[in-house]
N, C-alpha and C. Protein backbone atom coordinates (compact mmCIF):
# COMPACT_ATOMS: atom_id res chain seq x y z
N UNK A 1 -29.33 -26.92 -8.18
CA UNK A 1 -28.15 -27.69 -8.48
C UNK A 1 -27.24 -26.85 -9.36
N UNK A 2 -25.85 -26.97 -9.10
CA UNK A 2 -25.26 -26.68 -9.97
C UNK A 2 -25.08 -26.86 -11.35
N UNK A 3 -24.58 -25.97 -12.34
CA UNK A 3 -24.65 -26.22 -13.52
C UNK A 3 -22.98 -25.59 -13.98
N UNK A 4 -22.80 -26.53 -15.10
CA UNK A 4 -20.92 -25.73 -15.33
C UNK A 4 -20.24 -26.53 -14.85
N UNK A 5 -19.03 -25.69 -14.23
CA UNK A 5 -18.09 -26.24 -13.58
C UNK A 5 -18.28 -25.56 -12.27
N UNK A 6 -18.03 -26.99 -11.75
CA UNK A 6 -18.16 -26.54 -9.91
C UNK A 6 -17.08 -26.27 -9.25
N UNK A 7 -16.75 -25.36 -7.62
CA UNK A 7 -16.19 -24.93 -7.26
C UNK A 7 -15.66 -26.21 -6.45
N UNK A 8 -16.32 -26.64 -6.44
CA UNK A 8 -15.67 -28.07 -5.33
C UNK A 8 -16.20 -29.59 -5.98
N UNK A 9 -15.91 -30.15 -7.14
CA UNK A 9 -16.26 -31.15 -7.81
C UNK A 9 -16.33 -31.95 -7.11
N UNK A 10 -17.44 -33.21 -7.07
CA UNK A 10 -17.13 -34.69 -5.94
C UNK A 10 -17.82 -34.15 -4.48
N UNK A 11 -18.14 -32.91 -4.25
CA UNK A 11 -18.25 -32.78 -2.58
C UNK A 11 -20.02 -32.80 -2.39
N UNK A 12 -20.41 -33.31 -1.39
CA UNK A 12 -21.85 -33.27 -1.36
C UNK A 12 -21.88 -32.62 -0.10
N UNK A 13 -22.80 -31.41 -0.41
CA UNK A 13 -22.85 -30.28 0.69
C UNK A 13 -23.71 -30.66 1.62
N UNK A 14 -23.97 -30.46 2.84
CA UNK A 14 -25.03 -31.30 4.17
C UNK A 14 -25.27 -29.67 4.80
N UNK A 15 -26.65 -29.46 5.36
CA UNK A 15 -26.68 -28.41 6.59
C UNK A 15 -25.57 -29.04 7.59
N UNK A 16 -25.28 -27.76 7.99
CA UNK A 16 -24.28 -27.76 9.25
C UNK A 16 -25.59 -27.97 10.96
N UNK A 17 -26.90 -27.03 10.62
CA UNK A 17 -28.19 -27.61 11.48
C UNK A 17 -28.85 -28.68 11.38
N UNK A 18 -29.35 -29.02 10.33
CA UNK A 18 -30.33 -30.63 10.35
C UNK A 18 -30.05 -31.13 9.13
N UNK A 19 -29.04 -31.66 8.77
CA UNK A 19 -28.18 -32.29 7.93
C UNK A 19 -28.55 -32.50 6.78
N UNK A 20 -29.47 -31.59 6.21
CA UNK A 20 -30.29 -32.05 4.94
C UNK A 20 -29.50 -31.96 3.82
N UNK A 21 -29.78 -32.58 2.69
CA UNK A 21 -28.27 -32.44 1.51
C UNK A 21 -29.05 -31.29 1.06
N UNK A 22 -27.96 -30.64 1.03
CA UNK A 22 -28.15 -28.85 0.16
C UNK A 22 -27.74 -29.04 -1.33
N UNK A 23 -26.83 -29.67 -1.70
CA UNK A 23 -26.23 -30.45 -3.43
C UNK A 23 -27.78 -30.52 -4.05
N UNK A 24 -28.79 -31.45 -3.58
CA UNK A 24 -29.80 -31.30 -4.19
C UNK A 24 -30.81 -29.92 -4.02
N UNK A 25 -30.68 -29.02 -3.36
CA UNK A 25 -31.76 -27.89 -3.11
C UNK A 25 -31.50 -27.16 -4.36
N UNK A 26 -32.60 -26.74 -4.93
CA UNK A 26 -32.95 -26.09 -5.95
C UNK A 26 -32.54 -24.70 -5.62
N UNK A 27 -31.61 -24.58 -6.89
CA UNK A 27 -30.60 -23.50 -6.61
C UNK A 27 -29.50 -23.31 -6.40
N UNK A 28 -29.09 -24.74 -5.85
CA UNK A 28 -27.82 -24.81 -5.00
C UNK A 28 -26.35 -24.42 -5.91
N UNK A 29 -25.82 -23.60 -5.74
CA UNK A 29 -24.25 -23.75 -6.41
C UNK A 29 -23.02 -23.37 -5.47
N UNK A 30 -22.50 -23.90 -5.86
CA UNK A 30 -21.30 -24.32 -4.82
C UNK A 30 -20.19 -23.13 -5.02
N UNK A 31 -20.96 -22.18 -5.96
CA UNK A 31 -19.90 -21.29 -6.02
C UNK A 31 -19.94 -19.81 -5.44
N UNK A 32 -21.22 -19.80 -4.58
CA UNK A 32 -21.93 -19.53 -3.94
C UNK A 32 -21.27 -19.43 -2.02
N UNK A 33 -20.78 -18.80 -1.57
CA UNK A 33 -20.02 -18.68 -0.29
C UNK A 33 -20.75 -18.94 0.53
N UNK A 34 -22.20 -18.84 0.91
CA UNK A 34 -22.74 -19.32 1.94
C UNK A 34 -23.98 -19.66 1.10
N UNK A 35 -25.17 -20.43 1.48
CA UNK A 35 -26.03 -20.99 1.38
C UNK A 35 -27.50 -21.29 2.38
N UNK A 36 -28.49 -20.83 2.46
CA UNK A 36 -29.55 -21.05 3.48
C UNK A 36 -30.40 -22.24 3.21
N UNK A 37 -30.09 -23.34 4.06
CA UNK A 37 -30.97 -24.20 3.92
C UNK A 37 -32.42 -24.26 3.88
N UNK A 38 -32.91 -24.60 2.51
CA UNK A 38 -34.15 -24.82 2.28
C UNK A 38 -34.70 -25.45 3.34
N UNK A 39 -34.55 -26.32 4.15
CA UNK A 39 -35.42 -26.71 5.31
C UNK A 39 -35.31 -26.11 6.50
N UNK A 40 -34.22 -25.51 6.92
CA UNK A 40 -34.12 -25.29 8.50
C UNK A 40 -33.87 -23.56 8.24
N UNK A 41 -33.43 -23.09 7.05
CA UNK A 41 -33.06 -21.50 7.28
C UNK A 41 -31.97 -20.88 7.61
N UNK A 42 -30.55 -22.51 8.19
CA UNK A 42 -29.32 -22.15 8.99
C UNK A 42 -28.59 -22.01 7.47
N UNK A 43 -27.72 -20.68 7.63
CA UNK A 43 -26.99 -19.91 6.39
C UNK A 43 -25.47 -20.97 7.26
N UNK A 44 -25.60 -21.87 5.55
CA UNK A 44 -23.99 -22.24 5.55
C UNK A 44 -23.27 -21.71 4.91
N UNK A 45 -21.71 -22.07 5.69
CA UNK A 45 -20.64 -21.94 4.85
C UNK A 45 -20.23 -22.88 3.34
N UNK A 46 -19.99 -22.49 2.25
CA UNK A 46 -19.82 -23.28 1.07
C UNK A 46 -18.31 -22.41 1.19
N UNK A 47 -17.09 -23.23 1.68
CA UNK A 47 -15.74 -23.38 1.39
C UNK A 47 -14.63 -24.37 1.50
N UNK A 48 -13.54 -24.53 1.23
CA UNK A 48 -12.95 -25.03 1.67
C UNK A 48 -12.82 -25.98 3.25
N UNK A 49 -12.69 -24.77 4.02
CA UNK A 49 -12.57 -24.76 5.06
C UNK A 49 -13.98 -25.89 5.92
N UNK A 50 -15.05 -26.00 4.89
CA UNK A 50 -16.14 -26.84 5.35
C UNK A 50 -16.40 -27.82 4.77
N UNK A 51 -14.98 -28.48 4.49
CA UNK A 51 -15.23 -29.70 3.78
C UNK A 51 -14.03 -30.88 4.92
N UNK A 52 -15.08 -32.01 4.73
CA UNK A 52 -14.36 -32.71 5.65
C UNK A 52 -14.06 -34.41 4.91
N UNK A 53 -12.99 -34.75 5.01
CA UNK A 53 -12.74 -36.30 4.21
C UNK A 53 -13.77 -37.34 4.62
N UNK A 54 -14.12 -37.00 5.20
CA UNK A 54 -15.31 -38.40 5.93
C UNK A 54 -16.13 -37.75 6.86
N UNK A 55 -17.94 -38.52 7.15
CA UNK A 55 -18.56 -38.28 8.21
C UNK A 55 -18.46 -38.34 9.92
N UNK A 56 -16.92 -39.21 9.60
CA UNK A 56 -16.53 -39.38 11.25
C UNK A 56 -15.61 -37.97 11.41
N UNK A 57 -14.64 -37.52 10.56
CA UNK A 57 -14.08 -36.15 10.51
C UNK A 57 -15.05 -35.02 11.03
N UNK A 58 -16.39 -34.96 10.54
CA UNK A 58 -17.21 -34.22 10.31
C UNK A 58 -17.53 -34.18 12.12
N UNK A 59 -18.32 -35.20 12.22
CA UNK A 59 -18.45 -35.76 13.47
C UNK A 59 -17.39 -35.09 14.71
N UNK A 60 -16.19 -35.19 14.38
CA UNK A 60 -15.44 -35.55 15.30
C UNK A 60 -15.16 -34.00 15.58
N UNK A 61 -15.40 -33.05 14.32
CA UNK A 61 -14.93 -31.52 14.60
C UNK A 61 -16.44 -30.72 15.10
N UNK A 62 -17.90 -31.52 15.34
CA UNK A 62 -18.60 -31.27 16.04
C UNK A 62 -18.49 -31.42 17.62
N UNK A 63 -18.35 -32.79 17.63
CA UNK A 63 -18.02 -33.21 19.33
C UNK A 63 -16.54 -31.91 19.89
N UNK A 64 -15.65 -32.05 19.12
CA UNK A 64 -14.62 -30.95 19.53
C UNK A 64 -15.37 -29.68 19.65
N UNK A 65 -16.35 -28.79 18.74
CA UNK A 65 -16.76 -27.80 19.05
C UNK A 65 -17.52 -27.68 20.50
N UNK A 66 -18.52 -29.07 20.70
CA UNK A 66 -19.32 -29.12 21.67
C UNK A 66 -18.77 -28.75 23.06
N UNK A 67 -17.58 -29.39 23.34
CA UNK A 67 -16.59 -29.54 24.50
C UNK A 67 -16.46 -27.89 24.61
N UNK A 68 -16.52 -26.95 23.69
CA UNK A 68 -16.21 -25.82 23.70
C UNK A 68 -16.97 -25.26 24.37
N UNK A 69 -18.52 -25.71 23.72
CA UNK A 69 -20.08 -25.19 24.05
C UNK A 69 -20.12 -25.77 25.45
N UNK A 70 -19.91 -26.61 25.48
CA UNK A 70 -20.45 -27.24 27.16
C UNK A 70 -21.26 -28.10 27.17
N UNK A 71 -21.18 -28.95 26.10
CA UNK A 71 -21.62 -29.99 25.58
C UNK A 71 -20.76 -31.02 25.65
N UNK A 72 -21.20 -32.48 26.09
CA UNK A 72 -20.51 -33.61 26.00
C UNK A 72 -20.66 -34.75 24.69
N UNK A 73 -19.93 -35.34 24.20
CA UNK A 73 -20.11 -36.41 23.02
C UNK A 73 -21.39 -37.13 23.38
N UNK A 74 -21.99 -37.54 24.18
CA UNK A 74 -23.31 -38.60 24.34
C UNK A 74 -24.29 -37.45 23.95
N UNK A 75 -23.93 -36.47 23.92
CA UNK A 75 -25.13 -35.28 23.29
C UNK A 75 -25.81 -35.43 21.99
N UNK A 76 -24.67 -35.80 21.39
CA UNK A 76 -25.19 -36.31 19.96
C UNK A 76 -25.04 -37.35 19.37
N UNK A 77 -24.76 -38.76 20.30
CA UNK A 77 -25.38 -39.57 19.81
C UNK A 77 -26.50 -39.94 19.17
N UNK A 78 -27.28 -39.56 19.85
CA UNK A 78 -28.92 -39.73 19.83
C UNK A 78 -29.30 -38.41 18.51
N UNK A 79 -28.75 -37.48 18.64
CA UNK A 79 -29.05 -36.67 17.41
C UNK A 79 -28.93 -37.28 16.23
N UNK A 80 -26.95 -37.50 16.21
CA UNK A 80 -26.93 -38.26 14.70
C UNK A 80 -27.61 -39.37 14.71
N UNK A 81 -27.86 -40.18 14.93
CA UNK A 81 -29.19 -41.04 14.94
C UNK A 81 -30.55 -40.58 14.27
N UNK A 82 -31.07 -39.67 14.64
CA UNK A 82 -32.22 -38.97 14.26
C UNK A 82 -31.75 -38.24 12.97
N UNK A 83 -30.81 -37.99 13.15
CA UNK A 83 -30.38 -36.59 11.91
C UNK A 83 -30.15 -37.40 10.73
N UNK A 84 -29.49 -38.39 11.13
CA UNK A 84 -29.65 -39.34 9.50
C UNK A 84 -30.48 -40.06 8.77
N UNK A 85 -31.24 -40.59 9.85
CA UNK A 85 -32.60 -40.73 9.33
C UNK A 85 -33.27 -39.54 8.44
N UNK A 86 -33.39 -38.93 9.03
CA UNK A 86 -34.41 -37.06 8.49
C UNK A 86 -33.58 -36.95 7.26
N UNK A 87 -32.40 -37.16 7.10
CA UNK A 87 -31.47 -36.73 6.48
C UNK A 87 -31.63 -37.24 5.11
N UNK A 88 -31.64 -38.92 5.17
CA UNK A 88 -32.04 -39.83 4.15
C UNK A 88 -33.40 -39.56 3.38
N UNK A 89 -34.40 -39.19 4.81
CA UNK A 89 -35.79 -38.73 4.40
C UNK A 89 -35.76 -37.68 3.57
N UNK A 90 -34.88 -36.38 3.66
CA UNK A 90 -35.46 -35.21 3.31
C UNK A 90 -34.69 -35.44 1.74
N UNK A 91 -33.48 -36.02 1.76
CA UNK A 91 -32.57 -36.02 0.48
C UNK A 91 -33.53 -36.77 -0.37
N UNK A 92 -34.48 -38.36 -0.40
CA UNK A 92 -35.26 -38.42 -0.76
C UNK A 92 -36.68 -37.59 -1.64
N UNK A 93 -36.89 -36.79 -0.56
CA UNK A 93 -38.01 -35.62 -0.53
C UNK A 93 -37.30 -35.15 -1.79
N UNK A 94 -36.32 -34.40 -1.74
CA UNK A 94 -35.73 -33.53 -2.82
C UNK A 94 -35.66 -33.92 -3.90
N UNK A 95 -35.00 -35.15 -3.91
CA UNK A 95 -34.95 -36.27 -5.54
C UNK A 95 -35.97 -36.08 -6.20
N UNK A 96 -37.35 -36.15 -5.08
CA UNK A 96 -39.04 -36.47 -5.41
C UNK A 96 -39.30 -35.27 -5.98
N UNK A 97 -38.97 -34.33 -5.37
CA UNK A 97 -39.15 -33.00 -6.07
C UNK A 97 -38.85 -32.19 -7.32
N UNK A 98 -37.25 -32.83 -7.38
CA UNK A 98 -36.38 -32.14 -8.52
C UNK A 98 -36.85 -33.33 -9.81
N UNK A 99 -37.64 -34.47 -9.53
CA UNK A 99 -37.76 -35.51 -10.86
C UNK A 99 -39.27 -35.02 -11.05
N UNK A 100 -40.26 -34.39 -10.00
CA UNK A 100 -41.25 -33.59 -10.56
C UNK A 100 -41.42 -32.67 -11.29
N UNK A 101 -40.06 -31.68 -10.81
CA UNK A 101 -40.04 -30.54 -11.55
C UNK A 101 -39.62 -30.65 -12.95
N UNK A 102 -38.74 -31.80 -13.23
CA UNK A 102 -38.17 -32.41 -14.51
C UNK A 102 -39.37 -32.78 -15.11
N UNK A 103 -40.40 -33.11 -14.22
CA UNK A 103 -41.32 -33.64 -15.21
C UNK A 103 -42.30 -33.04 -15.83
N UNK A 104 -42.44 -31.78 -14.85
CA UNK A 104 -43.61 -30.71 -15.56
C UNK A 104 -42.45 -29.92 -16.48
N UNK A 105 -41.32 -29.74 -16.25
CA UNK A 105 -40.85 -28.95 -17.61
C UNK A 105 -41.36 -29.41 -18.72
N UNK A 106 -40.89 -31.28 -19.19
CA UNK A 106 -41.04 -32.37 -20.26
C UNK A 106 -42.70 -31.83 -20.54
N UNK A 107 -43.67 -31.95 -19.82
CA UNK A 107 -44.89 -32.09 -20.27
C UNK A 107 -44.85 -30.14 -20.64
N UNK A 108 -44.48 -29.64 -20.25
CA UNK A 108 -44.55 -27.49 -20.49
C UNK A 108 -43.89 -27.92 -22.03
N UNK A 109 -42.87 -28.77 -22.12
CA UNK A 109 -42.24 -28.63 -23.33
C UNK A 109 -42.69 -29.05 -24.93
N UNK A 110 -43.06 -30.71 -24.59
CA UNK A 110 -43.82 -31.26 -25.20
C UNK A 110 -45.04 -30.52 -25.90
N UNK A 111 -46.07 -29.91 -24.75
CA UNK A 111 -47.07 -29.16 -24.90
C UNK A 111 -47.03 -28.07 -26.38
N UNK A 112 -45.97 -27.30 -25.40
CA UNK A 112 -45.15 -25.98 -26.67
C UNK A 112 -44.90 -26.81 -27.98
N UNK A 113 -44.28 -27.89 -28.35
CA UNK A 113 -43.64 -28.79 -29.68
C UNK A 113 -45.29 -28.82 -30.32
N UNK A 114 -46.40 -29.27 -29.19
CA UNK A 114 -47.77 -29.23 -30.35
C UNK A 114 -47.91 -28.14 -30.70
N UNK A 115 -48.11 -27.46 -29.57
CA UNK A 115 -48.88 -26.16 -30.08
C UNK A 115 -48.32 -25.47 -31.30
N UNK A 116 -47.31 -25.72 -31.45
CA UNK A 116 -46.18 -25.04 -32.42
C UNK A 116 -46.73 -25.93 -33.93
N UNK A 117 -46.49 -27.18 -33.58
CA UNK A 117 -47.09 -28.13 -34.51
C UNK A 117 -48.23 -27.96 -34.93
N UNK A 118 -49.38 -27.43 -34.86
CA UNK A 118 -50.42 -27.16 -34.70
C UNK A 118 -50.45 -25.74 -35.75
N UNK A 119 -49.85 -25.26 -35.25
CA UNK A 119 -50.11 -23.65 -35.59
C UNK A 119 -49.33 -23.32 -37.07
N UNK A 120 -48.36 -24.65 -37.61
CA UNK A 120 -47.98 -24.37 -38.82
C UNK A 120 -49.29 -25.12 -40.24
């Protein structure tokens, strides 16, 4: 996660492959030009240019790419469906992770305050 001041305040970063929130991946800073998703490995873009006002925007400049690919809109129906689910799941996962890691610092820290206590 970022720390400071961020390059894009308010924006919550998503894989551009399996939509996992990158805002929470350990490490993440937005000031940072591209980014490899901790789950899938797909190197995003972190700019401007990859920020979209809403998930139907987002959406809508996928289906436009697809038409490019040779892909039709019913293609990813059924994805985003799945992808938000996983999506909810994995952003979850991460929370679970980053309030673990918060928590073995507290107990690493605590620990150090005895030992210290101890030793005077």
């Amino acid at each position: 996660m970022s720390y400071g001041k961020e390059r894009f305040p308010g924006v919550t970063w998503n894989c551009d492959n399996c939509n996992s929130c990158l805002s929470t991946q350990r490490g993440f800073d937005d000031k940072l030009h591209t980014w490899i998703c901790n789950k899938c490995g797909y190197e995003n873009s972190i700019s401007s240019d990859a920020i979209y006002e809403s998930l139907d925007d987002y959406y809508a400049s996928q289906n436009e790419q697809s038409y490019e690919d040779g892909y039709y809109e019913d293609d990813y129906d059924d994805y985003d469906e799945e992808t938000n689910v996983t999506s909810v799941l994995d952003t979850a996962n991460d929370l679970l992770n980053l309030v673990n890691d918060i928590s073995e610092i507290y107990v690493s820290l605590r620990n150090a305050r005895r030992k210290k206590k101890e030793g005077k």
